[in-house]
C-alpha atoms as a PDB file:
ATOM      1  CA  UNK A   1       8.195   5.431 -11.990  1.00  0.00           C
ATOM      2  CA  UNK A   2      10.853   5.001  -9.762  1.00  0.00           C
ATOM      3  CA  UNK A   3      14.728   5.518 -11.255  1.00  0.00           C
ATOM      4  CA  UNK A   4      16.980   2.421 -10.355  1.00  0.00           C
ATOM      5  CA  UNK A   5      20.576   1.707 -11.401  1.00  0.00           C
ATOM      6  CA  UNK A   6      20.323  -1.130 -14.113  1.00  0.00           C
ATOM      7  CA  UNK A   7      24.488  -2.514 -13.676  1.00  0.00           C
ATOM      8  CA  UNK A   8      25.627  -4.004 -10.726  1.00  0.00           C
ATOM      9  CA  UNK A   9      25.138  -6.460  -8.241  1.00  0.00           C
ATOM     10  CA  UNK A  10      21.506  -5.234  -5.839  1.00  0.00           C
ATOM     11  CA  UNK A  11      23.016  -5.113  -2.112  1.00  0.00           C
ATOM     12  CA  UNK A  12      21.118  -7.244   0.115  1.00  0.00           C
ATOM     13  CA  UNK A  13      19.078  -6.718   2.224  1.00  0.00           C
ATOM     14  CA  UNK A  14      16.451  -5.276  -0.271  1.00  0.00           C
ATOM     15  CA  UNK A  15      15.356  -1.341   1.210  1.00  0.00           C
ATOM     16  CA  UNK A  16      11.473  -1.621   2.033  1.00  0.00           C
ATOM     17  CA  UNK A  17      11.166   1.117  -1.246  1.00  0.00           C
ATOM     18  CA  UNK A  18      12.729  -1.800  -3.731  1.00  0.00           C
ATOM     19  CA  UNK A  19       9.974  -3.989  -1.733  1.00  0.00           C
ATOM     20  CA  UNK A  20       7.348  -1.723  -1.975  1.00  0.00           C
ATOM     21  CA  UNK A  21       8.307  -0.438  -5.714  1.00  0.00           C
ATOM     22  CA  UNK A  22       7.916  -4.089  -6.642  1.00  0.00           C
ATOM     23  CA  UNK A  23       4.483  -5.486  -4.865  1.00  0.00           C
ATOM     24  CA  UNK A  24       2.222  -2.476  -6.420  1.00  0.00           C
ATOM     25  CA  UNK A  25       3.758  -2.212  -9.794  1.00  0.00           C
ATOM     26  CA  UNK A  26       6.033   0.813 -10.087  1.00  0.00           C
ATOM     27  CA  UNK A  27       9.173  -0.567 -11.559  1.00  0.00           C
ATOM     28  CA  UNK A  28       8.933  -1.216 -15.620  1.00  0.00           C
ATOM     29  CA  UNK A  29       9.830  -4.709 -16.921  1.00  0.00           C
ATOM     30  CA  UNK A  30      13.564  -4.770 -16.667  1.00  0.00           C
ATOM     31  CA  UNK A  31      13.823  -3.432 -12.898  1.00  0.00           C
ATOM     32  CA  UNK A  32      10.932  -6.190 -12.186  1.00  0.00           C
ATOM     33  CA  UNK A  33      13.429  -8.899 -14.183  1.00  0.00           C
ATOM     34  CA  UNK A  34      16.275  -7.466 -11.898  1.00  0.00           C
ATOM     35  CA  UNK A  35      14.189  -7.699  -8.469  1.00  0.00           C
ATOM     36  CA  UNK A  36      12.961 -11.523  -9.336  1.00  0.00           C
ATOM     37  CA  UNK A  37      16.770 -12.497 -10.166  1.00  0.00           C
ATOM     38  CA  UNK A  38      17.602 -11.336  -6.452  1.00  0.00           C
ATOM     39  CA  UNK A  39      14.831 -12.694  -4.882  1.00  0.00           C
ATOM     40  CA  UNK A  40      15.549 -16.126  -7.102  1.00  0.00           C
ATOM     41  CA  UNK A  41      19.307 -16.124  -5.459  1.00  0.00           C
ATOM     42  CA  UNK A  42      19.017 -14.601  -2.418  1.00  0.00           C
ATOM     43  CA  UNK A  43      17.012 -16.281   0.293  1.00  0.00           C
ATOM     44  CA  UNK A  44      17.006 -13.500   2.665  1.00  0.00           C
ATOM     45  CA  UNK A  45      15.107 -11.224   0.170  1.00  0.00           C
ATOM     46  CA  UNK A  46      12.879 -13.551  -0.893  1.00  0.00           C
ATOM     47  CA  UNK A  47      11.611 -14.492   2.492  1.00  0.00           C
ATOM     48  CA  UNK A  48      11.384 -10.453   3.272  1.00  0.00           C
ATOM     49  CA  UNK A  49       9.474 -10.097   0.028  1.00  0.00           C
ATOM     50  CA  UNK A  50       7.424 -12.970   1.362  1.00  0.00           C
ATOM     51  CA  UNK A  51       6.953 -11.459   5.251  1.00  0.00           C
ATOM     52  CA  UNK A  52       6.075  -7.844   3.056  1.00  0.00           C
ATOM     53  CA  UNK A  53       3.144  -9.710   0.949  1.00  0.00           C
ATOM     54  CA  UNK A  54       1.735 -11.436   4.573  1.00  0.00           C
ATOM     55  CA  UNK A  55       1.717  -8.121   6.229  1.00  0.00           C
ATOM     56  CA  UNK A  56      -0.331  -6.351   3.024  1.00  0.00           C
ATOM     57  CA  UNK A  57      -2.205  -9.410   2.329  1.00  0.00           C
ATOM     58  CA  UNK A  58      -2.814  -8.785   6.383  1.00  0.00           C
ATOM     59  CA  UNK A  59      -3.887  -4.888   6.104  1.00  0.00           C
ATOM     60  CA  UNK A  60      -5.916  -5.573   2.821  1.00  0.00           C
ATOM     61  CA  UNK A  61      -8.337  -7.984   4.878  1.00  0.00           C
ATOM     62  CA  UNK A  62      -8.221  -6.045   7.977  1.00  0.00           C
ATOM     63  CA  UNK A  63      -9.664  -2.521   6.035  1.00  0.00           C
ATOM     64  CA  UNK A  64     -12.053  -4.931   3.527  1.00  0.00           C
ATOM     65  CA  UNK A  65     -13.574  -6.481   6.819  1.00  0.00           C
ATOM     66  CA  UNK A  66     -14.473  -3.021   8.216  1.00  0.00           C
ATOM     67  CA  UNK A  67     -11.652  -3.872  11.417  1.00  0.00           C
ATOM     68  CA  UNK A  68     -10.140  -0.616  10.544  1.00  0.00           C
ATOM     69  CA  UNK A  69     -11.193   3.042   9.890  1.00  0.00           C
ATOM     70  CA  UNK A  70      -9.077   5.765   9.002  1.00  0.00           C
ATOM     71  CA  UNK A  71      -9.720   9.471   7.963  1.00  0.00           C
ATOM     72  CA  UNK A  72      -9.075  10.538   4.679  1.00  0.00           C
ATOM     73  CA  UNK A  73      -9.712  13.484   2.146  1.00  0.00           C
ATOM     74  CA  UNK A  74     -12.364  14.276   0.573  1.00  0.00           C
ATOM     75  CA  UNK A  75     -10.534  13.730  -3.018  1.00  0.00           C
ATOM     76  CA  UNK A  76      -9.350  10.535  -1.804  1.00  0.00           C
ATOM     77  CA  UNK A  77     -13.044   9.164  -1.180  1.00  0.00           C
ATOM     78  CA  UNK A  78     -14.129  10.804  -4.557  1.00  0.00           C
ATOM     79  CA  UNK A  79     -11.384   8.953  -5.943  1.00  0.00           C
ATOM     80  CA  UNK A  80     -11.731   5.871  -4.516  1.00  0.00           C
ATOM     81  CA  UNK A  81     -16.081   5.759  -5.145  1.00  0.00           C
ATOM     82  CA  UNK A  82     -14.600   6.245  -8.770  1.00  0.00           C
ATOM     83  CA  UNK A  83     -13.074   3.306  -9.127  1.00  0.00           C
ATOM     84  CA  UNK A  84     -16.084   1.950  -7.920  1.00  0.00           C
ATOM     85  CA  UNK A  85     -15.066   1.329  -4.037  1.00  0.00           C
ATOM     86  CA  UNK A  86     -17.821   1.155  -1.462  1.00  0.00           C
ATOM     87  CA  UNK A  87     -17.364   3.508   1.529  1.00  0.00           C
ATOM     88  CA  UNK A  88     -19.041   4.472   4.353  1.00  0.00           C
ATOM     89  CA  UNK A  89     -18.534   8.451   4.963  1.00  0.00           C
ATOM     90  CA  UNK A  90     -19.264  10.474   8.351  1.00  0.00           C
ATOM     91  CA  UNK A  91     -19.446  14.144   8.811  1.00  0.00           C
ATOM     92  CA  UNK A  92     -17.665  15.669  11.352  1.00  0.00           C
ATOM     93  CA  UNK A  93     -18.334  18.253  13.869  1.00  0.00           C
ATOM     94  CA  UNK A  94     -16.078  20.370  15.798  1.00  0.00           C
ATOM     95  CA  UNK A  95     -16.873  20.807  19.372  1.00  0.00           C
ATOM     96  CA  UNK A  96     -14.522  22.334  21.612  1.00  0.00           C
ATOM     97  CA  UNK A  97     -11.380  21.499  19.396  1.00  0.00           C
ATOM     98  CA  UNK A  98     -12.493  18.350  19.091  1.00  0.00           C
ATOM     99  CA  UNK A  99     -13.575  15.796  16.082  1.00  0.00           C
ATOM    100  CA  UNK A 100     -16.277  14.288  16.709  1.00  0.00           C
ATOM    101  CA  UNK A 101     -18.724  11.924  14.401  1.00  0.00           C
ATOM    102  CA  UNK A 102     -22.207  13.499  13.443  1.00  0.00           C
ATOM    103  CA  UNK A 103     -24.257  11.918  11.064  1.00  0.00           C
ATOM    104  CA  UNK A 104     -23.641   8.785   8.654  1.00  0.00           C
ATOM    105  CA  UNK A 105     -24.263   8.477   4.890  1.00  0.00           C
ATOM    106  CA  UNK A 106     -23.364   4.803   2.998  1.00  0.00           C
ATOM    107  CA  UNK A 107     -21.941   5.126  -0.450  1.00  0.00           C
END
């Protein structure tokens, strides 16, 4: 969990961090209180905490509806099919210095 200073007034604008800290949960009850107070009185924040949500909200849909692919580790997939995520894996090949996809395997 992030570390925040609990006195004094937030300085606007908001970093990305406070943003990000905020939308997936890492700051405990009292930093959350702190955040909502700012976004509550300062309009600029509030409509960057808004743009932030779009643009995950955006991402979220993008990677659900297969539009993007990305390579990850192997622990990240195991993690992920954990949790109960459905992936598609490849294997790659090396030819000539190059990735390349061989075969594909649903999960």
């Amino acid at each position: 969990m992030r570390q925040r200073r609990e006195r004094g007034p937030l300085r606007s604008p908001l970093s990305l961090s406070d943003l990000a800290a905020h939308r997936v949960g890492e700051l405990d009850a009292p930093q959350v209180e702190r955040l909502e107070e700012h976004f509550f009185a300062c309009a600029s924040c509030a409509r960057r905490l808004d743009v932030a949500e779009g643009v995950q909200a955006g991402i979220a849909s993008a990677v659900r509806e297969g539009g993007v692919s990305s390579s990850v580790t192997g622990e990240i997939v195991e993690h992920l099919a954990a949790l109960g995520v459905r992936l598609r894996t490849y294997r790659v090949a090396r030819r000539e210095g190059h990735m390349i996809p061989a075969a594909s395997r649903g999960r």
